[in-house]
PDB file of N, CA and C in Angstrom:
ATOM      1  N   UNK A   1      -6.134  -4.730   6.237  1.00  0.00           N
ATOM      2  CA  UNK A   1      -6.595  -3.557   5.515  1.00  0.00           C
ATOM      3  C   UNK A   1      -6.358  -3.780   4.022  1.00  0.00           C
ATOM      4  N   UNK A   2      -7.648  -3.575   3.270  1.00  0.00           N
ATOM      5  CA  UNK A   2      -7.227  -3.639   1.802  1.00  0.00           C
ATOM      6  C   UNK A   2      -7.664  -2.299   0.917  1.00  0.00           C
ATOM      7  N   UNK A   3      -6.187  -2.610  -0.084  1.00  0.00           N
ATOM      8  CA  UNK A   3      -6.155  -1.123  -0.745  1.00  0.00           C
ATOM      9  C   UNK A   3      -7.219  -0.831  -1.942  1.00  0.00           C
ATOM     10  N   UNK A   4      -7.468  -0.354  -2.505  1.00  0.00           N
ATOM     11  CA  UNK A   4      -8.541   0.098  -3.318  1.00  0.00           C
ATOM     12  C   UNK A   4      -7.809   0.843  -4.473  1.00  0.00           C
ATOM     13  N   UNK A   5      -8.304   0.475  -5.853  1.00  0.00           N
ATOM     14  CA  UNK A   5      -7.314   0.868  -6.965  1.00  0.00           C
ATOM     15  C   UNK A   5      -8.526   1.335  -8.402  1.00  0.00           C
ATOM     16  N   UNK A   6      -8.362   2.329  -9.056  1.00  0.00           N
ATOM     17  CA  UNK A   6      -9.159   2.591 -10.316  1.00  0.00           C
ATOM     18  C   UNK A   6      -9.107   1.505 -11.306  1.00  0.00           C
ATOM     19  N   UNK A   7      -9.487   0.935 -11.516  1.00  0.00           N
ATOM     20  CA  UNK A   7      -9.700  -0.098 -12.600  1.00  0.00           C
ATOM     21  C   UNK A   7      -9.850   0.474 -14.216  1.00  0.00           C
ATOM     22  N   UNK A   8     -10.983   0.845 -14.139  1.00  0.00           N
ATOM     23  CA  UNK A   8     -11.270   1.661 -15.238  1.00  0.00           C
ATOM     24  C   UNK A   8     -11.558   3.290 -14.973  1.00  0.00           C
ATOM     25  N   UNK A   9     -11.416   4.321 -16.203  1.00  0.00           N
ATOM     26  CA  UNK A   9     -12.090   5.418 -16.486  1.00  0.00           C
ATOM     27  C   UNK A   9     -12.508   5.885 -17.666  1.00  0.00           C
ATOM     28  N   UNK A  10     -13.884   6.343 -16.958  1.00  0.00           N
ATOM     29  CA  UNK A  10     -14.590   6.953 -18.088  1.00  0.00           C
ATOM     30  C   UNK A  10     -14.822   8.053 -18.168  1.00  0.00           C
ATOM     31  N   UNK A  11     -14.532   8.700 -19.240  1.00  0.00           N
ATOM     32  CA  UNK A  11     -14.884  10.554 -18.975  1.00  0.00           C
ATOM     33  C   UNK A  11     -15.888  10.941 -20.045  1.00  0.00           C
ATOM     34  N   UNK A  12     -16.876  11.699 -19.941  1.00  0.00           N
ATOM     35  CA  UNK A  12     -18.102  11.680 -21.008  1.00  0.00           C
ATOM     36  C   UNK A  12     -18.483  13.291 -20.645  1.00  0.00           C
ATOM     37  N   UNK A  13     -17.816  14.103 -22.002  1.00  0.00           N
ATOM     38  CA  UNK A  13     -18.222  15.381 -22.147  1.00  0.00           C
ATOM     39  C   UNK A  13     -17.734  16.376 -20.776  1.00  0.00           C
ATOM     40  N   UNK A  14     -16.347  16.285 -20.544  1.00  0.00           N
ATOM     41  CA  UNK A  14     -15.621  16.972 -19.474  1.00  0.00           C
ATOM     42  C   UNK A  14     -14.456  17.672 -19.997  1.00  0.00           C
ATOM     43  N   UNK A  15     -14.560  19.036 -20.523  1.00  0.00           N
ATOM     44  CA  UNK A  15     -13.609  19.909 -21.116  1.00  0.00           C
ATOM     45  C   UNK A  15     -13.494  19.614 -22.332  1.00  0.00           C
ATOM     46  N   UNK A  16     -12.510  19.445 -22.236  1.00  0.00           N
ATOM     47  CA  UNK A  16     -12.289  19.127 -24.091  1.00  0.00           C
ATOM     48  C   UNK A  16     -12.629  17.609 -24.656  1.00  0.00           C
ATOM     49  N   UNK A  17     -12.645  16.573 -23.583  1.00  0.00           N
ATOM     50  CA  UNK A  17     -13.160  15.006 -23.522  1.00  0.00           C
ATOM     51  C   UNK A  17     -14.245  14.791 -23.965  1.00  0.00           C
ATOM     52  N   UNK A  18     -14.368  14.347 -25.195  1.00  0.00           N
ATOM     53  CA  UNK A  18     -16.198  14.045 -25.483  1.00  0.00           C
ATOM     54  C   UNK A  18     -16.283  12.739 -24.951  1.00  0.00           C
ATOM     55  N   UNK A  19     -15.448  11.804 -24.962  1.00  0.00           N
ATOM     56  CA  UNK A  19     -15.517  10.421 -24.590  1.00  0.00           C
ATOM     57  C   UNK A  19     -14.499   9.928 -24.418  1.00  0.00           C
ATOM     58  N   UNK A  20     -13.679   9.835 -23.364  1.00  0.00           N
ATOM     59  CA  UNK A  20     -12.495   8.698 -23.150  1.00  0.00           C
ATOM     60  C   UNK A  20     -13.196   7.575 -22.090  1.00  0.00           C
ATOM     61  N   UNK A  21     -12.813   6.193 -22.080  1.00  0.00           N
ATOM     62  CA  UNK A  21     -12.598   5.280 -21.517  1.00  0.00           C
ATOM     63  C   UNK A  21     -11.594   4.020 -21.783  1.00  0.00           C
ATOM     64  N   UNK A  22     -10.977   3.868 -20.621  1.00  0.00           N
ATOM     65  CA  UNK A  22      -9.904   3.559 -20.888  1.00  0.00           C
ATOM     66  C   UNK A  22      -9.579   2.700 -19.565  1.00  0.00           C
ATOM     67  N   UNK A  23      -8.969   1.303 -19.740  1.00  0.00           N
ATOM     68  CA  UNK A  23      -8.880   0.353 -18.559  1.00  0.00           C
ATOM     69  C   UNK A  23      -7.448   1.336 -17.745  1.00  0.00           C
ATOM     70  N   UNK A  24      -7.474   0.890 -16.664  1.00  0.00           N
ATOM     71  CA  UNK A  24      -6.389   1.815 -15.714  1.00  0.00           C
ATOM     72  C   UNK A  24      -5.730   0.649 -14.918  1.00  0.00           C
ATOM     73  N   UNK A  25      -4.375   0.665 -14.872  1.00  0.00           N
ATOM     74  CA  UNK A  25      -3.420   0.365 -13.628  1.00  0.00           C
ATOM     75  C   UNK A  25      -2.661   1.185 -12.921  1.00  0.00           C
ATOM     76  N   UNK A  26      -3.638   1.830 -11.836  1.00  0.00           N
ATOM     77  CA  UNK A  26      -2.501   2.800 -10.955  1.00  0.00           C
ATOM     78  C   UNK A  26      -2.254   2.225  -9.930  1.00  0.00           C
ATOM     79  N   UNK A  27      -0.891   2.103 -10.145  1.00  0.00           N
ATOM     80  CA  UNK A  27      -0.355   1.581  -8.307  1.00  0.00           C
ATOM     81  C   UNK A  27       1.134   2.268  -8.280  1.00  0.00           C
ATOM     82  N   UNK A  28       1.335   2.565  -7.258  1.00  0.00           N
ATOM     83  CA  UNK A  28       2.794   2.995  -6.887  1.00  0.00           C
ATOM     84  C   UNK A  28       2.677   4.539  -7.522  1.00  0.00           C
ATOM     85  N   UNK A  29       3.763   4.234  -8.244  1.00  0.00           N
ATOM     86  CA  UNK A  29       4.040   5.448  -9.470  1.00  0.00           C
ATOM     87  C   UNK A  29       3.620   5.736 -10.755  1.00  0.00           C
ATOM     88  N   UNK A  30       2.979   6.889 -10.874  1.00  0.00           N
ATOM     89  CA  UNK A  30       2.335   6.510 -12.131  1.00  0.00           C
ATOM     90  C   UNK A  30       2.880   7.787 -12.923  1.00  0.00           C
ATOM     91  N   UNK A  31       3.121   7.966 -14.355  1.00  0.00           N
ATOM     92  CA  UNK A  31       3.619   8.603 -15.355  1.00  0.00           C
ATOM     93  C   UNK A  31       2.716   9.071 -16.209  1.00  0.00           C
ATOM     94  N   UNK A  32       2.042  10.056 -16.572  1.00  0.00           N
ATOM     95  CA  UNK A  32       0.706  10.523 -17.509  1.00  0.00           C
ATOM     96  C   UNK A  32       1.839  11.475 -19.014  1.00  0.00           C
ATOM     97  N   UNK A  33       2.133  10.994 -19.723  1.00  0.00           N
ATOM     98  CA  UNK A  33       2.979  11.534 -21.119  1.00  0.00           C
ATOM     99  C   UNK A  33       1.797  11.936 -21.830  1.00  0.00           C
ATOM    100  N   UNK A  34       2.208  13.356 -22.872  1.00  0.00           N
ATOM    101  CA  UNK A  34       1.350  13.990 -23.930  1.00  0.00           C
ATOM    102  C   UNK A  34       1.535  14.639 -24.703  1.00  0.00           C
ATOM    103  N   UNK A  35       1.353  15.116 -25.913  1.00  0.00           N
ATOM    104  CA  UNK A  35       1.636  16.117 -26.639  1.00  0.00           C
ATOM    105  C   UNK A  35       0.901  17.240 -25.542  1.00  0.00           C
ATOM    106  N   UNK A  36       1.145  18.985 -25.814  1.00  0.00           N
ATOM    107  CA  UNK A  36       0.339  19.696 -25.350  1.00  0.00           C
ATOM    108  C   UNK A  36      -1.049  19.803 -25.705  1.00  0.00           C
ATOM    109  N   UNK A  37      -1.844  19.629 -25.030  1.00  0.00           N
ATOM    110  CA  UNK A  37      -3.241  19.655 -25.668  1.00  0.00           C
ATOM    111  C   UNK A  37      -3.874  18.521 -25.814  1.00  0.00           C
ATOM    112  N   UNK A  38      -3.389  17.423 -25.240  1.00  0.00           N
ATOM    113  CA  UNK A  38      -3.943  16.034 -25.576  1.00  0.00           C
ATOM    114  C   UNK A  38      -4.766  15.712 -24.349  1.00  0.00           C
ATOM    115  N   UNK A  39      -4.818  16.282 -23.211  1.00  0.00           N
ATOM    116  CA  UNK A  39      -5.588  16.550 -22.361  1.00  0.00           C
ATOM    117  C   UNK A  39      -5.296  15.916 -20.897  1.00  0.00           C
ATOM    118  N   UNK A  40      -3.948  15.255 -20.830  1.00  0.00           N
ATOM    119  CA  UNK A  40      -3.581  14.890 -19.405  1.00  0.00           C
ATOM    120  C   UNK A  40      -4.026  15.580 -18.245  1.00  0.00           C
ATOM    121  N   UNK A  41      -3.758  17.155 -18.010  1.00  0.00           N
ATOM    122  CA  UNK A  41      -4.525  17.513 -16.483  1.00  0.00           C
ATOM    123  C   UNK A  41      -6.021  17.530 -16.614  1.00  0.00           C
ATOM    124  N   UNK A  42      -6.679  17.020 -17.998  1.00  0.00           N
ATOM    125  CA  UNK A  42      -8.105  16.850 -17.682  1.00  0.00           C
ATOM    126  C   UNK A  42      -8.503  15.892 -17.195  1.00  0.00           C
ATOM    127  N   UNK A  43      -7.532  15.065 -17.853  1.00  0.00           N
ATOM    128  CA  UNK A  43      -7.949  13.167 -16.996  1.00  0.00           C
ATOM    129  C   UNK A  43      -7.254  13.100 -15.224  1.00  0.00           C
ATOM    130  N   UNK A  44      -6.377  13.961 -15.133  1.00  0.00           N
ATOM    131  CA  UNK A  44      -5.955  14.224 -13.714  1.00  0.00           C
ATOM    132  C   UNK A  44      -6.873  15.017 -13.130  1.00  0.00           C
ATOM    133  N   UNK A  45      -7.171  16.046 -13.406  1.00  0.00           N
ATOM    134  CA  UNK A  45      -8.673  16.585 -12.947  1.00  0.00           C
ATOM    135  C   UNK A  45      -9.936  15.484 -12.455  1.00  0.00           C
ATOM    136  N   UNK A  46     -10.262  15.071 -13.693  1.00  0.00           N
ATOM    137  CA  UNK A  46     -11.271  13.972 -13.420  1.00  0.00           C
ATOM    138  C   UNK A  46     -10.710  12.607 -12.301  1.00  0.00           C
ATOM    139  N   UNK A  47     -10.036  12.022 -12.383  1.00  0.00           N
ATOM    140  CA  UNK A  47      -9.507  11.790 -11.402  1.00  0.00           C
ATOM    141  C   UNK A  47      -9.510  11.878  -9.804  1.00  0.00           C
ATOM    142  N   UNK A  48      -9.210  13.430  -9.575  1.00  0.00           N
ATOM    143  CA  UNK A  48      -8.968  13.906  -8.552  1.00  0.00           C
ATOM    144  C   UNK A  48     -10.940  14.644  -7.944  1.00  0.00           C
ATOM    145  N   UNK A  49     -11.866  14.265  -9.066  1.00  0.00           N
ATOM    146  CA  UNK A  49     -12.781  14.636  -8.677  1.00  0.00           C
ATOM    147  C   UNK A  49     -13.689  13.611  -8.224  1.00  0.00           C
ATOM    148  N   UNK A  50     -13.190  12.389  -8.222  1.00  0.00           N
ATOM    149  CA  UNK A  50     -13.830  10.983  -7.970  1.00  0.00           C
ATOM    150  C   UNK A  50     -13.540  10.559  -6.748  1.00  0.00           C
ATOM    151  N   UNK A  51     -12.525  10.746  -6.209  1.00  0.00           N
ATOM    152  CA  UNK A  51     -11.656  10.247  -4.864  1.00  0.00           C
ATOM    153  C   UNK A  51     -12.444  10.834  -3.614  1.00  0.00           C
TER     154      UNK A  51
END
């Protein structure tokens, strides 16, 4: 059985995101740090809307 992992993300005009892309390593545990407002549960949002 092989596991399957996000490589990259791209977010284009999703909340406050006009454009992020950004290479990704999620495995295990992962840590998302921010000022308030910098938009972490949007990229967790987006995220969680791909899966």
């Amino acid at each position: 059985m092989s596991n399957a992992y996000v490589k990259e993300l791209e977010v284009t005009e999703f909340h406050g995101i006009k454009r992020f892309k950004k290479p990704l390593k999620l495995r295990g545990f992962n840590v998302i740090i921010g000022r308030n407002g910098a938009g972490k549960s949007t990229v967790l949002e987006a995220l969680y809307m791909i899966r």
